[in-house]
Each structure stands twice: as C-alpha cells, then as structure tokens.
Protein backbone atom coordinates (compact mmCIF):
# COMPACT_ATOMS: atom_id res chain seq x y z
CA UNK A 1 16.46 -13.88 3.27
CA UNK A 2 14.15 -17.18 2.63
CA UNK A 3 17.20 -18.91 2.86
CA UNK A 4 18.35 -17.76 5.95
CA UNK A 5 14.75 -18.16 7.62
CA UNK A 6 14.24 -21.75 6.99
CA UNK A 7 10.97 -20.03 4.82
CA UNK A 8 9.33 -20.73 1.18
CA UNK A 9 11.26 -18.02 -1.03
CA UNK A 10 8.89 -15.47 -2.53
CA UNK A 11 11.35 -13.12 -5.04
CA UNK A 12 10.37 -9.84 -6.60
CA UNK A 13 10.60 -11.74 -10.18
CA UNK A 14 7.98 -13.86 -9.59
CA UNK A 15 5.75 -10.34 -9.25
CA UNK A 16 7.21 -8.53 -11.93
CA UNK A 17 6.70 -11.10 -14.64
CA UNK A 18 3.07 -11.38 -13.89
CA UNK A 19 3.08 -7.38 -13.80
CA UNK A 20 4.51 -7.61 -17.49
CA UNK A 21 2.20 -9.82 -18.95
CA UNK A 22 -0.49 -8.40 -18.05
CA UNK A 23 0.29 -5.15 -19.25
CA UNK A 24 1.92 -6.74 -22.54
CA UNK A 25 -1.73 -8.57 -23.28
CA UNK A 26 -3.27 -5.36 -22.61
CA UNK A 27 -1.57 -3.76 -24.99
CA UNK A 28 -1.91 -6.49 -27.53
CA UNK A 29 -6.13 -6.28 -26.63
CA UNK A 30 -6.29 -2.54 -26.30
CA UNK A 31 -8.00 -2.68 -23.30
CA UNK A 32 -7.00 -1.20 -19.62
CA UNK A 33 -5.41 -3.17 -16.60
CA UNK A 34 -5.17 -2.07 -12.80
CA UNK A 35 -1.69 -3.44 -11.28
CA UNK A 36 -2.74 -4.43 -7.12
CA UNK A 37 -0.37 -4.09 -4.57
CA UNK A 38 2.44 -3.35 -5.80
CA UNK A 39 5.91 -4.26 -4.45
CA UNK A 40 9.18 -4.30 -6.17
CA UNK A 41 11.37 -1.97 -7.85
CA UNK A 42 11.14 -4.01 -10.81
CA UNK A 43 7.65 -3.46 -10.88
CA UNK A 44 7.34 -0.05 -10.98
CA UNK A 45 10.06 0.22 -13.75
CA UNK A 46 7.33 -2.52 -16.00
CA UNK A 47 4.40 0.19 -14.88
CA UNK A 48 6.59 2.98 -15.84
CA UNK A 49 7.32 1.65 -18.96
CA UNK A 50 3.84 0.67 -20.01
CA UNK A 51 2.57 4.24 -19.20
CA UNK A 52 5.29 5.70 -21.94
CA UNK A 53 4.23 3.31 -24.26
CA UNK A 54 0.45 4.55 -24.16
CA UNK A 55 -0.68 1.57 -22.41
CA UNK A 56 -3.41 1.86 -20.11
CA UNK A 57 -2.67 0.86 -17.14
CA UNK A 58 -2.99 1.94 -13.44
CA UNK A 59 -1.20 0.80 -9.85
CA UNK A 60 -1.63 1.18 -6.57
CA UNK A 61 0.56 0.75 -3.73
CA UNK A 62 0.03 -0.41 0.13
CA UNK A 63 1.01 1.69 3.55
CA UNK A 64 2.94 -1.27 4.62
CA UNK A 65 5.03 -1.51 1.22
CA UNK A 66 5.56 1.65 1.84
CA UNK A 67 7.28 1.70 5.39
CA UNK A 68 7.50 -1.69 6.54
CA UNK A 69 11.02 -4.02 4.91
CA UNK A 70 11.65 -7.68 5.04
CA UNK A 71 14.01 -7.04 8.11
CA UNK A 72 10.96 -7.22 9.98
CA UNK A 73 10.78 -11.27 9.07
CA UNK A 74 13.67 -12.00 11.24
CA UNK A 75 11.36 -12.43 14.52
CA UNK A 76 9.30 -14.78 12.69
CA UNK A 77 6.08 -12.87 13.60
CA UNK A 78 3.35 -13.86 11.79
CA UNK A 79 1.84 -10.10 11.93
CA UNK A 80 4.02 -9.65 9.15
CA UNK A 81 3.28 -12.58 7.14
CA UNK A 82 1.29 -10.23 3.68
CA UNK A 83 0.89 -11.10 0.22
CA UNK A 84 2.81 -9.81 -1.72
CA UNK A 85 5.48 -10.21 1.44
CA UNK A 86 7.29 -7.19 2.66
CA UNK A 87 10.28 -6.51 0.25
CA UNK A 88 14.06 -4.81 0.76
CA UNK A 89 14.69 -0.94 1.48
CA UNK A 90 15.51 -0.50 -1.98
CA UNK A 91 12.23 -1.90 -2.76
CA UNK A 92 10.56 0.59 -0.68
CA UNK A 93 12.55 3.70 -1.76
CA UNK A 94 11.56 3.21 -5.59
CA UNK A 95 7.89 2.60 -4.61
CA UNK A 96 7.81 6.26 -2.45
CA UNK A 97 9.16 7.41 -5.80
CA UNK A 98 7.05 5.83 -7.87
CA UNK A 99 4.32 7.13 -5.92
CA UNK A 100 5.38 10.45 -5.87
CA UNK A 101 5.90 10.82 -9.19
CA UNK A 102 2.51 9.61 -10.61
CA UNK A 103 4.17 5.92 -11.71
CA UNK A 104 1.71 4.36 -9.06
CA UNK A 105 -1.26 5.84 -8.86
CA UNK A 106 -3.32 5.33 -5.77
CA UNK A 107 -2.65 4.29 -2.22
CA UNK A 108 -5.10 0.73 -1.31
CA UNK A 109 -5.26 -0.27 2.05
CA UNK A 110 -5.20 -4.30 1.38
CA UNK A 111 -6.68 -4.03 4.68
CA UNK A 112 -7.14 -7.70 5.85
CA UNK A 113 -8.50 -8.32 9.10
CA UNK A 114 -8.19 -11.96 10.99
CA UNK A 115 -9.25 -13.82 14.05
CA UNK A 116 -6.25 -14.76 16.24
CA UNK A 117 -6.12 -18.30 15.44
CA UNK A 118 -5.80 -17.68 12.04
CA UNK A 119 -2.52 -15.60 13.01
CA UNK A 120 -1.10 -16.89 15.79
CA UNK A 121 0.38 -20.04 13.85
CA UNK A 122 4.14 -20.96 12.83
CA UNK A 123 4.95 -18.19 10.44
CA UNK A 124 4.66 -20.40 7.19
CA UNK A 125 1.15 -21.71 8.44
CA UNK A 126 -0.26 -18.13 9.28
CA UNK A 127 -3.26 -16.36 7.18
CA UNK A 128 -1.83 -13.61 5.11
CA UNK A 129 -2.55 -10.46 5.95
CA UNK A 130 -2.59 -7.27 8.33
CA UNK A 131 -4.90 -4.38 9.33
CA UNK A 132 -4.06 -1.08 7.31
CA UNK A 133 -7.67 0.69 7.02
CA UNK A 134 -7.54 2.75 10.31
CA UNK A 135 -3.72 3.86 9.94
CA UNK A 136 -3.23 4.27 6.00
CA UNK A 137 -3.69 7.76 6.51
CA UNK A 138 -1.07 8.27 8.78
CA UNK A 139 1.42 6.10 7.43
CA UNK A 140 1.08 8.12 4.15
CA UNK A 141 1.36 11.02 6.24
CA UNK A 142 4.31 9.82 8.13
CA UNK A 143 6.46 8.29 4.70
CA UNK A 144 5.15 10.87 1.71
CA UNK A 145 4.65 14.47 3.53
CA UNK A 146 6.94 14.43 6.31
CA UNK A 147 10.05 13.60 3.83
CA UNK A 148 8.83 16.22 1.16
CA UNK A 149 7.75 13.47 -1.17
CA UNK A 150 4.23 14.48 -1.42
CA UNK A 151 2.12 17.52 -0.50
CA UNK A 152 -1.29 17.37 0.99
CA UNK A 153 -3.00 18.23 -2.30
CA UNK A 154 -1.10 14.69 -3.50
CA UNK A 155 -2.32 12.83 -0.65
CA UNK A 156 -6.05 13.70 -1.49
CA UNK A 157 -4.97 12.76 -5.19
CA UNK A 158 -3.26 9.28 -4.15
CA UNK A 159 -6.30 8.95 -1.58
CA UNK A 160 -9.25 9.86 -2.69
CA UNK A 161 -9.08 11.69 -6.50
CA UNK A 162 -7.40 9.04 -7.86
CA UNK A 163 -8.83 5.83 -6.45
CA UNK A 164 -12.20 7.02 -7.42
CA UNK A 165 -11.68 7.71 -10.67
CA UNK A 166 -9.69 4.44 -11.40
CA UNK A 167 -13.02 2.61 -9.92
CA UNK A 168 -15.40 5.07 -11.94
CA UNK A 169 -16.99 6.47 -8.57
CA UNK A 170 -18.42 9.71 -9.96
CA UNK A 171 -20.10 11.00 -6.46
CA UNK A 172 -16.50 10.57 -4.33
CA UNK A 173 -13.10 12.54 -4.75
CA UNK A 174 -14.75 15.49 -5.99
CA UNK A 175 -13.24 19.15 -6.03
CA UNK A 176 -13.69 20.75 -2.55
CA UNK A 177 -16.37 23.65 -4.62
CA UNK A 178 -19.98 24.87 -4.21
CA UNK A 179 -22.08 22.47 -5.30
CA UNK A 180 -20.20 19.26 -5.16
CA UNK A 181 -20.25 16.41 -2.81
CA UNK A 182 -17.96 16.61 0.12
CA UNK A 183 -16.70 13.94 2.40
CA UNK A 184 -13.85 15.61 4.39
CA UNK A 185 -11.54 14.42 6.84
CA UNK A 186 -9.82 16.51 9.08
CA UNK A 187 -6.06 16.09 10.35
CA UNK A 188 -4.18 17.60 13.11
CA UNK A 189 -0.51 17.56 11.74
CA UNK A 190 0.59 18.13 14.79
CA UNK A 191 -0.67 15.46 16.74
CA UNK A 192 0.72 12.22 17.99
CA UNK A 193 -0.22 8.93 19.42
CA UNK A 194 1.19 5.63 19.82
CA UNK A 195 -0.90 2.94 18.31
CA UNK A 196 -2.34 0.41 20.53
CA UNK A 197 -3.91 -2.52 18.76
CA UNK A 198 -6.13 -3.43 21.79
CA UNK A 199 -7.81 0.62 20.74
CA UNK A 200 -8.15 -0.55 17.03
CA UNK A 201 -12.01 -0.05 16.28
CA UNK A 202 -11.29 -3.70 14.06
CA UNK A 203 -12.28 -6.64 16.10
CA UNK A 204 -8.81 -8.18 14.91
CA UNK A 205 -5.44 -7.25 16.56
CA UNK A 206 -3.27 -8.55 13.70
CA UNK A 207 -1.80 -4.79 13.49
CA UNK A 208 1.58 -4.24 12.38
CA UNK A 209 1.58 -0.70 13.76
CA UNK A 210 1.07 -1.81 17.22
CA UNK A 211 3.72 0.73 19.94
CA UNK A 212 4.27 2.78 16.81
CA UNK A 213 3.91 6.27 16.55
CA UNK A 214 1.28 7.71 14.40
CA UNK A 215 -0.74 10.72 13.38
CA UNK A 216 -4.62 10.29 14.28
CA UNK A 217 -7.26 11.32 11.85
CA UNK A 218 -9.77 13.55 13.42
C-alpha cells in the first residue's frame, strides 16, 4: 500500500515487536503494562499470549481501528492520516474479535483534535490524528452490537467498567445499584443521523465520520 502511494511505509511488525517487548520485560520485572491503541492482528495474538502466560497486561482498542481500513488512504486525505495508521480488513476483523472476546480490554477514543492548518497539508506533512470522542459510542454501537459481537452489558464493560478499573478510578464504572455513583447515558437504538462535522461540538473538523451514518447518544 506505501508503495503504491508514493508514502513512508508503516507495517504492522514494526507495532507488534514493540507490543512484545514490552510485555516480555514485564514479565521478566513482574510488574503490569497497558498496550495503547492497538492495531494489528499480530498484536492481539502477542496480547493474547501474554494473558495465558499470567502476564499482566491490558489493551485497548480505537473506534477507527475498529471500522475504518487502509483503503481509505487511496484519496490521500489527510483526515485519515492516525498513529498507529489505519490497517487491512483482516486487521480489523481480529481486533472486533479480540475485543469481543476479552483479548483487548477497553475501547480509548485517541481522540485528537486539530486546527485546519495543521490538517490540511500534503498527506505525509499532516498532524496525526482525528476526532473520535463525540462518535466512539456509536461506532461501537454500529461495529460490536449490531453484528452480535457484543451486547450492551459488554459495551458498558469495554466503555466504562473496564477503562476505569485499568486507570484505578474507584468513583466511575460502578454497578447501576442503590447506593453507588451513577453517571448514565442514555441511547435511542433506534435512532439515526448523518454526521456533519460542521455540528461537531469540537472546534476542529478533522472528523473522519463526516456524511456517515451514526447512532446519537442522548
């Protein structure tokens, strides 16, 4: 795909042997390690495999890596332009599988807002990043509990339980009971919109959901 763009190559390899360092030296230390973003196939199989081996170690996973494939790069559009970069189908399947079977943890939003001039560049001299905070819930929605992957019990856990207790935040992703805290969001599964990156509450408009449909939080 680099090749064929004219673009520096960026291979799934060059994640994954980071990935298994890390968890190799935290084995070797006995102490815990939190895998960001990610991305490739390869990864989650190094994440998997630390877990049976009683390492501790956590992941998390982004809405776009979870929809959004390198076929996207083809425009050039520097919308698209995230670090790690967008990865193949097959990438994308085994992270929805990963996710849904506990492999990866948590759902992060890498949420990275930017002024237009920082975007609107030559693909290879764009700012990384995208906005994910306002549509992470719907993506998730869209990819894990429309295809059967997850339930809505799972999304709270990849959402909220989860997240919280890898960051040691006591006070959120409580039990919905008497007596505890309760930050709830409520969600219309039937609803629809198309998002419109000019209605984005984020000052930026580098939004790779813009004319896409989506389920709004309410």
């Amino acid at each position: 795909m680099s090749g064929r763009l004219g673009l520096p190559g960026w291979p799934g390899i060059a994640e994954e042997v980071v990935v298994a360092r890390d968890v190799m030296l935290a084995r070797h230390t006995g102490s815990r390690v939190h895998v960001a973003h990610v991305s490739t196939a390869g990864s989650v199989e190094v994440v998997r495999w630390a877990k049976a081996q009683g390492i501790d170690v956590t992941a998390e996973v982004t809405p776009h890596h979870l929809l959004l494939t390198t076929d996207l790069l083809s425009g050039y559009d520097p919308t698209y332009k995230v670090n790690p970069p967008l990865r193949p189908a097959e990438d994308v399947e085994a992270l929805r599988a990963a996710l849904a079977d506990g492999t990866i943890d948590a759902v992060a939003t890498d949420h990275a807002p930017h002024a237009r001039h920082d975007k609107e560049h030559a693909f290879v001299d764009a700012a990384f990043g995208m906005l994910g905070l306002e549509t992470a819930l719907p993506v998730v929605t869209t990819v894990m509990v429309e295809s059967g992957l997850l339930d809505w019990a799972g999304v709270a856990r990849v959402m909220s339980a989860q997240p919280a207790r890898i960051a040691g935040l006591d006070g959120h992703g409580r039990p919905i009971a008497v007596g505890e805290p309760a930050n709830l969001t409520l969600l219309d599964p039937a609803a629809q919109v198309v998002v419109d990156r000019a209605d984005s509450v984020s000052l930026s408009r580098n939004n790779p959901w813009h004319d896409r449909k989506a389920r709004p939080e309410r």
